[in-house]
C-alpha atoms as a PDB file:
ATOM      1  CA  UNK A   1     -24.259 -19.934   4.090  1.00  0.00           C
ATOM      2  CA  UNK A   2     -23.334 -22.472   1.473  1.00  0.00           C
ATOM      3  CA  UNK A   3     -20.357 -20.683   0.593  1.00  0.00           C
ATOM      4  CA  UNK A   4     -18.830 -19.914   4.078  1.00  0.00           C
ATOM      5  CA  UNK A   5     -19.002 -23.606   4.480  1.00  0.00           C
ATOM      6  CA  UNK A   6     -17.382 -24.408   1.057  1.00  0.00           C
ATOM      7  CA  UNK A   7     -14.942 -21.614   1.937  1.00  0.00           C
ATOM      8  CA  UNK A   8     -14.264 -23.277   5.496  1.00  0.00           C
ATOM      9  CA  UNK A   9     -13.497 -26.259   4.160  1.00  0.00           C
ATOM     10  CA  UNK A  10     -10.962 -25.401   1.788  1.00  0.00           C
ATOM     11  CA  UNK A  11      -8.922 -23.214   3.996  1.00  0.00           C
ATOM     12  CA  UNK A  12      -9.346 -26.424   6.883  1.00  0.00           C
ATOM     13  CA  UNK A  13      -8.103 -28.621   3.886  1.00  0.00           C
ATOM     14  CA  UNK A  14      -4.859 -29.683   3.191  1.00  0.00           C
ATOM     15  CA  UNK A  15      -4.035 -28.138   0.032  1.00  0.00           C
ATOM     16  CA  UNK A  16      -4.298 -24.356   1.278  1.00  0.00           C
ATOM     17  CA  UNK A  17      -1.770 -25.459   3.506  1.00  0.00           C
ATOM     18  CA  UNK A  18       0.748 -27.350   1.402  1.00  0.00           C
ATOM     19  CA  UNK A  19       0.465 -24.613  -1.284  1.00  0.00           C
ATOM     20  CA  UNK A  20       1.141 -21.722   1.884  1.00  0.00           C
ATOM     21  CA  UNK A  21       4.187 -23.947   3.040  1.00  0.00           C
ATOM     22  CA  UNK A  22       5.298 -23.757  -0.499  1.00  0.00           C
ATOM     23  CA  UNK A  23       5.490 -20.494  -0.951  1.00  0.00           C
ATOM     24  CA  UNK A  24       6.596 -19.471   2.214  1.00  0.00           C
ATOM     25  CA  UNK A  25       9.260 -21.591   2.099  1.00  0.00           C
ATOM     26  CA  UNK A  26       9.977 -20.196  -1.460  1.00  0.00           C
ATOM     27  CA  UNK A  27       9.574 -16.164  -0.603  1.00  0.00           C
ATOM     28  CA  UNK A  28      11.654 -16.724   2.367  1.00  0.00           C
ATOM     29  CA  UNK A  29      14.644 -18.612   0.275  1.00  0.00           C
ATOM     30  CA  UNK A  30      14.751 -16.034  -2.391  1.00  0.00           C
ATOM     31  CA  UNK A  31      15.004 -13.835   0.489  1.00  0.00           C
ATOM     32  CA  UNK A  32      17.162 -14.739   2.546  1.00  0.00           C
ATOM     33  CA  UNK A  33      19.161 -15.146  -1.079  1.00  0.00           C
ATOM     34  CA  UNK A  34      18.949 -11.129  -1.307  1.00  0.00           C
ATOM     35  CA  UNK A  35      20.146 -10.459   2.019  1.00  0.00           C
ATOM     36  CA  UNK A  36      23.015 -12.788   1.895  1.00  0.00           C
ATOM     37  CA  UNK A  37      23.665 -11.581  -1.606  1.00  0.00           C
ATOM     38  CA  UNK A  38      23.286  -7.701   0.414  1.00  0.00           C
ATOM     39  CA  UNK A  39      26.065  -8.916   3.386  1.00  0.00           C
ATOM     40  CA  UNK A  40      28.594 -10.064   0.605  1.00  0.00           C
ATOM     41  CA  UNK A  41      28.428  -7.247  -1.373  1.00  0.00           C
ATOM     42  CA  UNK A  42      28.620  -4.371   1.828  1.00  0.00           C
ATOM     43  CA  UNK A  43      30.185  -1.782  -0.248  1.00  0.00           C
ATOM     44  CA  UNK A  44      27.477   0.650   0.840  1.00  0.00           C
ATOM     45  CA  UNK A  45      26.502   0.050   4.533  1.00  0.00           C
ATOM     46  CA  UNK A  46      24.537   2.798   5.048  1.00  0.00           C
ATOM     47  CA  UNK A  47      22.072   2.239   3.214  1.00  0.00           C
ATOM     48  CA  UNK A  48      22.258  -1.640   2.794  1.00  0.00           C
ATOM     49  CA  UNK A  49      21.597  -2.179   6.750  1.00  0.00           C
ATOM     50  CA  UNK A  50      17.915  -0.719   6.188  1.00  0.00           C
ATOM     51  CA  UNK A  51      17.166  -2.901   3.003  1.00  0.00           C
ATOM     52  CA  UNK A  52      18.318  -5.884   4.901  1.00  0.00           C
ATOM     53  CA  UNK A  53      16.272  -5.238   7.783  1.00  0.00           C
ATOM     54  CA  UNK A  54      13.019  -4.684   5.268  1.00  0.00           C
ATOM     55  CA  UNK A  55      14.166  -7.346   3.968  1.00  0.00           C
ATOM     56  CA  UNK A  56      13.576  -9.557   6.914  1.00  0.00           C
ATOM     57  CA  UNK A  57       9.744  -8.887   6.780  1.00  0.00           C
ATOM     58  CA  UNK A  58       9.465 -11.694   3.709  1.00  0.00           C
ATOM     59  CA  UNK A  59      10.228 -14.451   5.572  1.00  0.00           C
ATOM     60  CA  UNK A  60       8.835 -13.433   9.045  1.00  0.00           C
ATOM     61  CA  UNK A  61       5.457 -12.140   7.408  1.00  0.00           C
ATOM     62  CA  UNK A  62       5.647 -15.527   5.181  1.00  0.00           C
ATOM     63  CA  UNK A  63       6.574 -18.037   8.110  1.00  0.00           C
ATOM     64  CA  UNK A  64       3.800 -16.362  10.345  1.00  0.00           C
ATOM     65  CA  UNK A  65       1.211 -16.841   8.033  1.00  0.00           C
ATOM     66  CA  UNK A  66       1.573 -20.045   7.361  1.00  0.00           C
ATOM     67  CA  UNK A  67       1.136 -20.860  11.177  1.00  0.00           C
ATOM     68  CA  UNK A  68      -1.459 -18.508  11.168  1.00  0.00           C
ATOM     69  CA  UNK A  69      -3.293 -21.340   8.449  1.00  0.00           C
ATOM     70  CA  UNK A  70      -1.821 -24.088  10.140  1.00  0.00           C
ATOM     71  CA  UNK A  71      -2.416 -23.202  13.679  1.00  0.00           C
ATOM     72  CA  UNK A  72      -5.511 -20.674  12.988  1.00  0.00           C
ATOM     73  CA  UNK A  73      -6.557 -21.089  16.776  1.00  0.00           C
ATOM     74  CA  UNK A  74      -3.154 -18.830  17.789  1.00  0.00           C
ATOM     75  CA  UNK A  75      -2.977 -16.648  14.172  1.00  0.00           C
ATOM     76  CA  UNK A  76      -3.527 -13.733  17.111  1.00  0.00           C
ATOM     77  CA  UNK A  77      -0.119 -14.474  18.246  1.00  0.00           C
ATOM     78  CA  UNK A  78       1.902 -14.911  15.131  1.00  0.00           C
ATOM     79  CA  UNK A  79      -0.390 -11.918  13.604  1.00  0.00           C
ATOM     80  CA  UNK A  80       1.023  -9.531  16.422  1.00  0.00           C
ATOM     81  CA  UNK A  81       4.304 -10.649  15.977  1.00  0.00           C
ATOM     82  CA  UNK A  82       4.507  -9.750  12.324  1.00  0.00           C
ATOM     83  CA  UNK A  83       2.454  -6.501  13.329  1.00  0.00           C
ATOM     84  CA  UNK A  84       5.370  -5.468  15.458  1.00  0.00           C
ATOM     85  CA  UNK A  85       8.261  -6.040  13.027  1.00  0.00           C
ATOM     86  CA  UNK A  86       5.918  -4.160  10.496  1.00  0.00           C
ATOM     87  CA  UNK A  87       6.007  -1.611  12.738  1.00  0.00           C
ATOM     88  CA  UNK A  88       9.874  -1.491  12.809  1.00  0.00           C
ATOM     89  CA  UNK A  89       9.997  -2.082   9.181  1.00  0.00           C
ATOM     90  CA  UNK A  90       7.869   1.106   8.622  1.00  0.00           C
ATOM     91  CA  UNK A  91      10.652   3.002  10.497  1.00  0.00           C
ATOM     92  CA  UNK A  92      13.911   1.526   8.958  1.00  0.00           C
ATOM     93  CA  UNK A  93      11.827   2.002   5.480  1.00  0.00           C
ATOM     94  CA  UNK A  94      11.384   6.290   5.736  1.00  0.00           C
ATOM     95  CA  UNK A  95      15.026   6.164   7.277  1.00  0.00           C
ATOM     96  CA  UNK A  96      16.175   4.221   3.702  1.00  0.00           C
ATOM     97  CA  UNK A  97      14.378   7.054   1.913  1.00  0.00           C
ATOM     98  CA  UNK A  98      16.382   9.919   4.095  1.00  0.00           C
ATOM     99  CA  UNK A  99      19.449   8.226   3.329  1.00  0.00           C
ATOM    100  CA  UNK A 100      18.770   7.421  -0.543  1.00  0.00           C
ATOM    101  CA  UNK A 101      17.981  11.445  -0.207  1.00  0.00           C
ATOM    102  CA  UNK A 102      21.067  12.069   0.854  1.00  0.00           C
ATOM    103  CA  UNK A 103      20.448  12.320   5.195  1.00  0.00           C
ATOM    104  CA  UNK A 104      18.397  14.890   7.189  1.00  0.00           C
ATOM    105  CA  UNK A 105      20.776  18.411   6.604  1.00  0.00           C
ATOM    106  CA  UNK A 106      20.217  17.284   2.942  1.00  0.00           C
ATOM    107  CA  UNK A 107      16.538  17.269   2.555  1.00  0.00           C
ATOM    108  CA  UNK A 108      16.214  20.562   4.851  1.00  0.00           C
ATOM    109  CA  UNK A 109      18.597  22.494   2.475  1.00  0.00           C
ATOM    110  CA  UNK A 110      16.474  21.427  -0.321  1.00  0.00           C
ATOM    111  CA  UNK A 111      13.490  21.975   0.936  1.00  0.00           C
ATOM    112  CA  UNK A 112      13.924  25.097   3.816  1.00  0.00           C
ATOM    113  CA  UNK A 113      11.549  27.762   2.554  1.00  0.00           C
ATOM    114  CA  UNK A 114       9.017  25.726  -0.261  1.00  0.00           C
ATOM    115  CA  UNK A 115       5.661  25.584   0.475  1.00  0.00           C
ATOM    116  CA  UNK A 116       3.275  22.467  -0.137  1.00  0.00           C
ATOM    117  CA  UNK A 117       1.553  23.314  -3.646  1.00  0.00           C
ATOM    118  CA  UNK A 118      -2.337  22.683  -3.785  1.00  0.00           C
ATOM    119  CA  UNK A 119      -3.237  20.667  -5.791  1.00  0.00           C
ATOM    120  CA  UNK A 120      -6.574  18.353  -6.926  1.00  0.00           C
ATOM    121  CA  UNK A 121      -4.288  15.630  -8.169  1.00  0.00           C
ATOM    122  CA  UNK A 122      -1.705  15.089  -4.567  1.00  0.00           C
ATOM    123  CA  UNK A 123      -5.686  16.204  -3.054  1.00  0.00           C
ATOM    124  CA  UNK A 124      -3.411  19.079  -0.918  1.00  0.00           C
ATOM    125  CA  UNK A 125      -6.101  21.658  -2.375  1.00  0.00           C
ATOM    126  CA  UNK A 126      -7.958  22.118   0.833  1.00  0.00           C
ATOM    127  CA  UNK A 127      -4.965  21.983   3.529  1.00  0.00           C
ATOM    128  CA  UNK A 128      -3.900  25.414   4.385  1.00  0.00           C
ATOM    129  CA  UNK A 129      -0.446  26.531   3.324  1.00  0.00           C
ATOM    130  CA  UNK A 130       2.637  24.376   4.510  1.00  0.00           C
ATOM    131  CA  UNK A 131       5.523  25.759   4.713  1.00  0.00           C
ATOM    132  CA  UNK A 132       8.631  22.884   4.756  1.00  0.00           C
ATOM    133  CA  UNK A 133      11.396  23.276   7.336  1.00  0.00           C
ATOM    134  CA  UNK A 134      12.840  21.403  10.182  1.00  0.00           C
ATOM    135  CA  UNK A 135       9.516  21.016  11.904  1.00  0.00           C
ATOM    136  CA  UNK A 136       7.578  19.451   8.740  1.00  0.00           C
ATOM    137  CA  UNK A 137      10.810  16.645   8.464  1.00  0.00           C
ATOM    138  CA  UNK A 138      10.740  16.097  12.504  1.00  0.00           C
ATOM    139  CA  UNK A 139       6.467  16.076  12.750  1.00  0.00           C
ATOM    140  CA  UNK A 140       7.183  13.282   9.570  1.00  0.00           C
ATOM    141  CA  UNK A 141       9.744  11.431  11.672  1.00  0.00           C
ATOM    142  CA  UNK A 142       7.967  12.153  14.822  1.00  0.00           C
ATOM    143  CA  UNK A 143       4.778  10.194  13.691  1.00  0.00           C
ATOM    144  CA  UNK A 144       6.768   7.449  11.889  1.00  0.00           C
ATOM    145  CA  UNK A 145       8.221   6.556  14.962  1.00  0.00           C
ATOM    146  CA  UNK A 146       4.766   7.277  17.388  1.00  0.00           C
ATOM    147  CA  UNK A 147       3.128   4.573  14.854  1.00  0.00           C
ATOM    148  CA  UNK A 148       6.008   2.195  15.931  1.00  0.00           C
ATOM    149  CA  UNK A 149       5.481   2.639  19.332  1.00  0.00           C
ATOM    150  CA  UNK A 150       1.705   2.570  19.062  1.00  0.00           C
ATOM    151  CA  UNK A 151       1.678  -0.625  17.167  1.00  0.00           C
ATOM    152  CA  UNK A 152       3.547  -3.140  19.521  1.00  0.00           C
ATOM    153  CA  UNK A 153       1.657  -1.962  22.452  1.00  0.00           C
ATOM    154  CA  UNK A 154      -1.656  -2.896  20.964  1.00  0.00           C
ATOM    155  CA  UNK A 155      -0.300  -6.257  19.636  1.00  0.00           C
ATOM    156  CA  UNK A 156       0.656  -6.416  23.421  1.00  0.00           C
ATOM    157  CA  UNK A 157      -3.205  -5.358  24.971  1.00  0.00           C
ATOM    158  CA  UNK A 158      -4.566  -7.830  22.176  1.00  0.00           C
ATOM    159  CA  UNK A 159      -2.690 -10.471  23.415  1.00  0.00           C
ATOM    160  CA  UNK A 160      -3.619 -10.125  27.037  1.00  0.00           C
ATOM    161  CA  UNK A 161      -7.034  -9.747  26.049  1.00  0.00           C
ATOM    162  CA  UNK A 162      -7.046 -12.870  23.709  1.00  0.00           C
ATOM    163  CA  UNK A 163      -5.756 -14.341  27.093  1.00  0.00           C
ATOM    164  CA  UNK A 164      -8.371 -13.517  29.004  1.00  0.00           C
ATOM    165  CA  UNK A 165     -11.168 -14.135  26.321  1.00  0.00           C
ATOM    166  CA  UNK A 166     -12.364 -10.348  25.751  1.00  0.00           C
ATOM    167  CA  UNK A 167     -11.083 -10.248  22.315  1.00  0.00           C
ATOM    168  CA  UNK A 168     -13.060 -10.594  19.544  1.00  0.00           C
ATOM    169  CA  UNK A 169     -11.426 -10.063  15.980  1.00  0.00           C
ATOM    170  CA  UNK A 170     -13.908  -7.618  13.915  1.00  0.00           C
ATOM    171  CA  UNK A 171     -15.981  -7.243  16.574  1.00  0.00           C
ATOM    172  CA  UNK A 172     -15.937  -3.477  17.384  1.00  0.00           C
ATOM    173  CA  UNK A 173     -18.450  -3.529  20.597  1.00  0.00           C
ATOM    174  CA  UNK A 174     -17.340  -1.896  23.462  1.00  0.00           C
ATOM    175  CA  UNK A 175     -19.145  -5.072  25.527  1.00  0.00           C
END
């Protein structure tokens, strides 16, 4: 009990907050450094539009936490708006690793006909044999981009029900 209360009081304090600011401010400088730094050097646009859009997570994850500290009453809000550019940064993150791959056609030519090894290590040693092809890339895609549609609608319900006073972070009753 002792500590929560020692532990509340810091985070209520002002120096949590100053120090947050701080480095908020700071990650989303050096950022926004790397994608301006990105757009002047465009010699390679196919794959520099999905770094710059990762990119852009530093400074929105950054700037929402720090109102998430600063305003902890609404960190539901700004934590569901960071939740839903994750989401899109998840996407724009396995399309980087197509493209650094060398596209789609590319990774099926390489990989049309393998099977997935078992193995203790990769802990693949109890799935039953995989065989890669176009349905193994498009079930990988296909769940990328389910997770990104998932993931904004729930920020979405948890808003309404923040609204309406039914939600209740780590509370995993059904009541």
């Amino acid at each position: 009990l002792l500590y929560t209360i020692k532990f509340e009081m810091f985070i209520l304090g002002a120096a949590p907050k100053v120090i947050g600011g701080i480095s908020a401010i700071a990650a989303s400088c050096i950022t926004c450094l790397q994608i301006y730094q990105h757009l002047q050097h465009y010699f390679c646009p196919a794959e520099q539009r999905w770094i710059i859009r990762i990119l852009c997570i530093v400074p929105i994850y950054a700037l929402t936490s720090w109102c998430s500290l600063m305003y902890w009453q609404f960190s539901i809000y700004f934590d569901s708006i960071r939740d839903v550019y994750e989401a899109f940064v998840i996407y724009n993150f396995l399309c980087l690793c197509y493209e650094y791959i060398g596209g789609e056609n590319c990774i099926l030519n390489e990989i049309q006909g393998k099977e997935l090894s078992r193995s203790w290590i990769h802990m693949t040693c109890c799935l039953p044999k995989i065989h890669y092809d176009i349905q193994f890339l498009r079930f990988c895609k296909q769940c990328t981009l389910q997770f990104c549609a998932v993931k904004p609608v729930v920020a979405l319900i948890t808003i309404i029900l923040e609204a309406e006073g039914k939600f209740h972070e780590n509370n995993l009753s059904p009541k």
